[in-house]
N, C-alpha and C. Protein backbone atom coordinates (compact mmCIF):
# COMPACT_ATOMS: atom_id res chain seq x y z
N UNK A 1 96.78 79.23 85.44
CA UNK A 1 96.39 79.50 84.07
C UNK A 1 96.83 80.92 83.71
N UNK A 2 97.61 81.43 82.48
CA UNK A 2 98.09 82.33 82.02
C UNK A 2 96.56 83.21 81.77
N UNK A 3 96.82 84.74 81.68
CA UNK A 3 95.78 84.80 80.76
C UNK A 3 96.40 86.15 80.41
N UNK A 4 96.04 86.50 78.81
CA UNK A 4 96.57 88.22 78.61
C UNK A 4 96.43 89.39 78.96
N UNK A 5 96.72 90.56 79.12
CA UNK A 5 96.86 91.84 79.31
C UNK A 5 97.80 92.29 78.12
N UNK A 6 97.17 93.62 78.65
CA UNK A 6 97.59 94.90 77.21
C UNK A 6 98.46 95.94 77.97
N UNK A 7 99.13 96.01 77.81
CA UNK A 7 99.83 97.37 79.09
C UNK A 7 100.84 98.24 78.13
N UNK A 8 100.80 99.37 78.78
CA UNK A 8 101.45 100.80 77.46
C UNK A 8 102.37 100.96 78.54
N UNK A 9 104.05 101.03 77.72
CA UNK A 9 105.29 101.76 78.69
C UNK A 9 106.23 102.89 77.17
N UNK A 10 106.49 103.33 78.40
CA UNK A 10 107.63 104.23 77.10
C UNK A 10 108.42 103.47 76.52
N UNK A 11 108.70 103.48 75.32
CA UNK A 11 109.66 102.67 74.74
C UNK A 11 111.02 102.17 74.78
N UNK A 12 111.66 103.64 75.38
CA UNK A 12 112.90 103.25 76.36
C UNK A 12 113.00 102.72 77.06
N UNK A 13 112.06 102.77 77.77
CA UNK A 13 111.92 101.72 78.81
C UNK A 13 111.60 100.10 78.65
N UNK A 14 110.92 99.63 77.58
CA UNK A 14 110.30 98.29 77.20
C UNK A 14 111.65 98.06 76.43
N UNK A 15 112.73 98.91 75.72
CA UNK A 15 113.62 98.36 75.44
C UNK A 15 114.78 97.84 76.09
N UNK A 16 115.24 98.49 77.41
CA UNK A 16 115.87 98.18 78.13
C UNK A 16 115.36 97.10 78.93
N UNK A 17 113.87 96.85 79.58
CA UNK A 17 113.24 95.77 80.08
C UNK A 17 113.78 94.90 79.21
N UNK A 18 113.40 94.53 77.76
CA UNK A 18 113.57 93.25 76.83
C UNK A 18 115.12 93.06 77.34
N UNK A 19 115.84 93.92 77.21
CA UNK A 19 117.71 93.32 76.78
C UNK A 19 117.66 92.68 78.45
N UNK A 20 117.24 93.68 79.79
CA UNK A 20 117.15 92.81 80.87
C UNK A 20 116.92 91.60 80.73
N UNK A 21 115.29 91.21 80.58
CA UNK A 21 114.98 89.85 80.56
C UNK A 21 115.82 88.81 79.81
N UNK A 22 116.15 89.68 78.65
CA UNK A 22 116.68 88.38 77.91
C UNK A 22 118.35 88.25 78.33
N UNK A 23 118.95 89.39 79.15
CA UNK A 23 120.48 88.67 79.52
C UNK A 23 119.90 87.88 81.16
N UNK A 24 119.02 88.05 81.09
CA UNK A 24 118.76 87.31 82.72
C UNK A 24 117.95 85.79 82.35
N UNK A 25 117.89 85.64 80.93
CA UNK A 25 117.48 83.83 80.61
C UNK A 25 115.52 84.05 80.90
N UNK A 26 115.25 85.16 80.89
CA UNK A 26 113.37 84.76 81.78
C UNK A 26 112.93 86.11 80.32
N UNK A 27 111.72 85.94 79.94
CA UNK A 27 110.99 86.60 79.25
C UNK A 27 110.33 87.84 79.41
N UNK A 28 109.56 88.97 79.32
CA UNK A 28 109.46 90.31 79.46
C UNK A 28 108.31 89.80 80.33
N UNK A 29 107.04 88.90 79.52
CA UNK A 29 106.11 88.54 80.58
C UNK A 29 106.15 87.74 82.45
N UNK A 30 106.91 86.74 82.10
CA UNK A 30 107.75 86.65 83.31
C UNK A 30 108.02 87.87 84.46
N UNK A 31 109.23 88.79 83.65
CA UNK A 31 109.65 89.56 84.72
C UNK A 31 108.50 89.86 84.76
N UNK A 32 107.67 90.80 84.18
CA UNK A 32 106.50 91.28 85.10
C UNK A 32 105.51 90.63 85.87
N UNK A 33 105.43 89.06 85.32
CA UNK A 33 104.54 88.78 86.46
C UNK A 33 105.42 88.68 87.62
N UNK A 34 106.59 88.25 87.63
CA UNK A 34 107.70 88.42 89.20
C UNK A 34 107.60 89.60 90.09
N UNK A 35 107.53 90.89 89.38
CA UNK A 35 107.32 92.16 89.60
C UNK A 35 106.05 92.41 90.33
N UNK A 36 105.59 91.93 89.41
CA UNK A 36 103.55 92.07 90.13
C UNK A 36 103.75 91.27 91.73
N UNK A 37 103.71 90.04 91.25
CA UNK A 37 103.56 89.23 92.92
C UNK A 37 104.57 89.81 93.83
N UNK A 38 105.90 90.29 93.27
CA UNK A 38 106.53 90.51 94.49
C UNK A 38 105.77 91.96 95.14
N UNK A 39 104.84 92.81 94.45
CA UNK A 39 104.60 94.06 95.18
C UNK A 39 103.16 93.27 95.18
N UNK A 40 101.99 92.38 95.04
CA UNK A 40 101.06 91.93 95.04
C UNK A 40 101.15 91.18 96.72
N UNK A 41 101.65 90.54 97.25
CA UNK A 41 102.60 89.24 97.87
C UNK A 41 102.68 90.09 98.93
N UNK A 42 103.17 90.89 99.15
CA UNK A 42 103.52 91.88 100.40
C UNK A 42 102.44 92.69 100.79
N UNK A 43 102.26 93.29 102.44
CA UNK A 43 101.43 94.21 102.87
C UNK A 43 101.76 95.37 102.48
N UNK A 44 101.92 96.20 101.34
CA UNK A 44 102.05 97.55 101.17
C UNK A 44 101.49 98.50 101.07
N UNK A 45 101.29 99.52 101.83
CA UNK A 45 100.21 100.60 101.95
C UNK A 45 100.33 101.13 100.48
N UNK A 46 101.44 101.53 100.33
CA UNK A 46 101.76 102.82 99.20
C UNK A 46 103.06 102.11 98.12
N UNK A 47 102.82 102.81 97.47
CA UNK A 47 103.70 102.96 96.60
C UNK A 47 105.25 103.31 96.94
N UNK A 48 105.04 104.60 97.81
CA UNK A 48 106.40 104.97 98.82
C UNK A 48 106.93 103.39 99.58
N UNK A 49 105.98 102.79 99.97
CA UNK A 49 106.37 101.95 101.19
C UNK A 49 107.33 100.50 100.31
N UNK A 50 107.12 100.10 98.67
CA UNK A 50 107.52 99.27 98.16
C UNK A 50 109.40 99.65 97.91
N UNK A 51 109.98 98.62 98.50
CA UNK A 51 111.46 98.49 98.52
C UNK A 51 111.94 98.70 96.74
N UNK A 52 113.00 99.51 96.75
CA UNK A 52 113.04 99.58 95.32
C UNK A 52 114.87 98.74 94.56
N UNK A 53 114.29 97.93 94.55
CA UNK A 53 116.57 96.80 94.43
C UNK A 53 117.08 97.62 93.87
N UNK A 54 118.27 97.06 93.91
CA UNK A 54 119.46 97.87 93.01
C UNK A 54 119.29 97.26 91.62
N UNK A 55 118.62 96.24 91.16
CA UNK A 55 118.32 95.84 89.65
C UNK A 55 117.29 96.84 88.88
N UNK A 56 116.20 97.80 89.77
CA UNK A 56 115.21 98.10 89.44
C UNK A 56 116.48 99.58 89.00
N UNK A 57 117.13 99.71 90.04
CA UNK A 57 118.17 100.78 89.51
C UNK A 57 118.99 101.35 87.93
N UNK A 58 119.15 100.13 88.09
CA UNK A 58 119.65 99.06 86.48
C UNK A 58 119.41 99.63 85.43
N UNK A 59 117.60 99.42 85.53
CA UNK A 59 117.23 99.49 84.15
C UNK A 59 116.36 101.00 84.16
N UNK A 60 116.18 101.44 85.35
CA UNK A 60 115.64 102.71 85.30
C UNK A 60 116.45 104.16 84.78
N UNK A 61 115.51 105.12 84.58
CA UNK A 61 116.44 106.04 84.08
C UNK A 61 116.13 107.53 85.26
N UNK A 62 116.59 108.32 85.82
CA UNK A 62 116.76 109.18 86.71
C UNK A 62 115.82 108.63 87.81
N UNK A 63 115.25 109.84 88.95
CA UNK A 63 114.41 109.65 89.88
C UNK A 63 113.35 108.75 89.55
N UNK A 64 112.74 108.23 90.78
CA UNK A 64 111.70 107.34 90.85
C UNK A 64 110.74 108.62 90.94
N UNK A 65 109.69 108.19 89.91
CA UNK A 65 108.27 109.26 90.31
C UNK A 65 107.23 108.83 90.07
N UNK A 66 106.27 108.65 91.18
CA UNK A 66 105.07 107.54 91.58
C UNK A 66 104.28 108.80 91.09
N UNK A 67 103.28 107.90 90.04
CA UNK A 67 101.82 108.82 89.64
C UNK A 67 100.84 107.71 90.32
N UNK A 68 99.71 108.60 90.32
CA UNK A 68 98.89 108.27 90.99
C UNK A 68 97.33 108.77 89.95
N UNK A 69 96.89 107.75 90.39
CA UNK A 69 95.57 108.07 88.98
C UNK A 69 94.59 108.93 89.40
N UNK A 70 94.45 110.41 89.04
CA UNK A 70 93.72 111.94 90.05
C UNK A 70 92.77 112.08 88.83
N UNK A 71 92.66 111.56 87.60
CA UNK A 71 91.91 111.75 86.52
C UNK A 71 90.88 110.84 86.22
N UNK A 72 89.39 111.01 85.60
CA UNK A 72 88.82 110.19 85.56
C UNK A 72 88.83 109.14 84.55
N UNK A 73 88.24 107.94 84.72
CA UNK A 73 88.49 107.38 83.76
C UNK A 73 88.22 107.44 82.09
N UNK A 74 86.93 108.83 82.36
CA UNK A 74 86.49 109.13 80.43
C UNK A 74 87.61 110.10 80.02
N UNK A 75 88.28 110.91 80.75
CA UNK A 75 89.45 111.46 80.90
C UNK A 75 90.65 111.05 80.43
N UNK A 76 90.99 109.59 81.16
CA UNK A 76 92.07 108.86 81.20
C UNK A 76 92.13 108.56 79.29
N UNK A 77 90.87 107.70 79.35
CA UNK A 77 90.45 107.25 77.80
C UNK A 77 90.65 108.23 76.71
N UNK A 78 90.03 109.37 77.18
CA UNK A 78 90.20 110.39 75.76
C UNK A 78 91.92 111.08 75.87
N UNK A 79 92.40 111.02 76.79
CA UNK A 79 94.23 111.32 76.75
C UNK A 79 94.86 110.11 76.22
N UNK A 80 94.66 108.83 76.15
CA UNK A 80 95.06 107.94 75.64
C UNK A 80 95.11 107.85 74.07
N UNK A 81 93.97 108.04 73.88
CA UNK A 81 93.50 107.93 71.89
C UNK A 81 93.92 109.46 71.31
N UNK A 82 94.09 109.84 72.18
CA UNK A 82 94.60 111.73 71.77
C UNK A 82 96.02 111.00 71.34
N UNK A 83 96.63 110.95 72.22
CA UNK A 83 98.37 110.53 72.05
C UNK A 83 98.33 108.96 71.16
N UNK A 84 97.69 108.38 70.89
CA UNK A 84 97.58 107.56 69.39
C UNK A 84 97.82 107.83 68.26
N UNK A 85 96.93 109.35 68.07
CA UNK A 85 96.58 110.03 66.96
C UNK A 85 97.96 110.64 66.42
């Protein structure tokens, strides 16, 4: 059973995702659920430890840089609706 999510990316990035998905025949939701299970699916400690393809290469733009969530979540919330505004 499908069910929705809400998820925020930079826009450069969700634009290059779309032209991906759509020259690869599969939909934006798709790739990400492919994305999810394939790092869901595996024993991975870290973030470091997840294999990164040469497709992920593709559509990315410079270095890979893993954040990590060090902020709290009333924190997280009020930096979110700040950058709305």
């Amino acid at each position: 059973m499908d069910a929705k999510i809400t998820l925020s990316f930079d826009e450069t990035i969700i634009k290059k995702a779309k032209r991906y998905a759509e020259n690869n025949n599969i939909s934006l939701s798709r790739l990400t659920e492919f994305l999810l299970s394939k790092v869901t699916n595996n024993n991975y400690q870290s973030l470091e430890d997840l294999p990164i393809s040469d497709w992920v290469h593709m559509v990315a733009e410079g270095d890979v840089e893993y954040q990590t969530k060090t902020k709290k979540n009333k924190d997280l919330k009020a930096e979110y609706f700040k950058s709305k505004k």
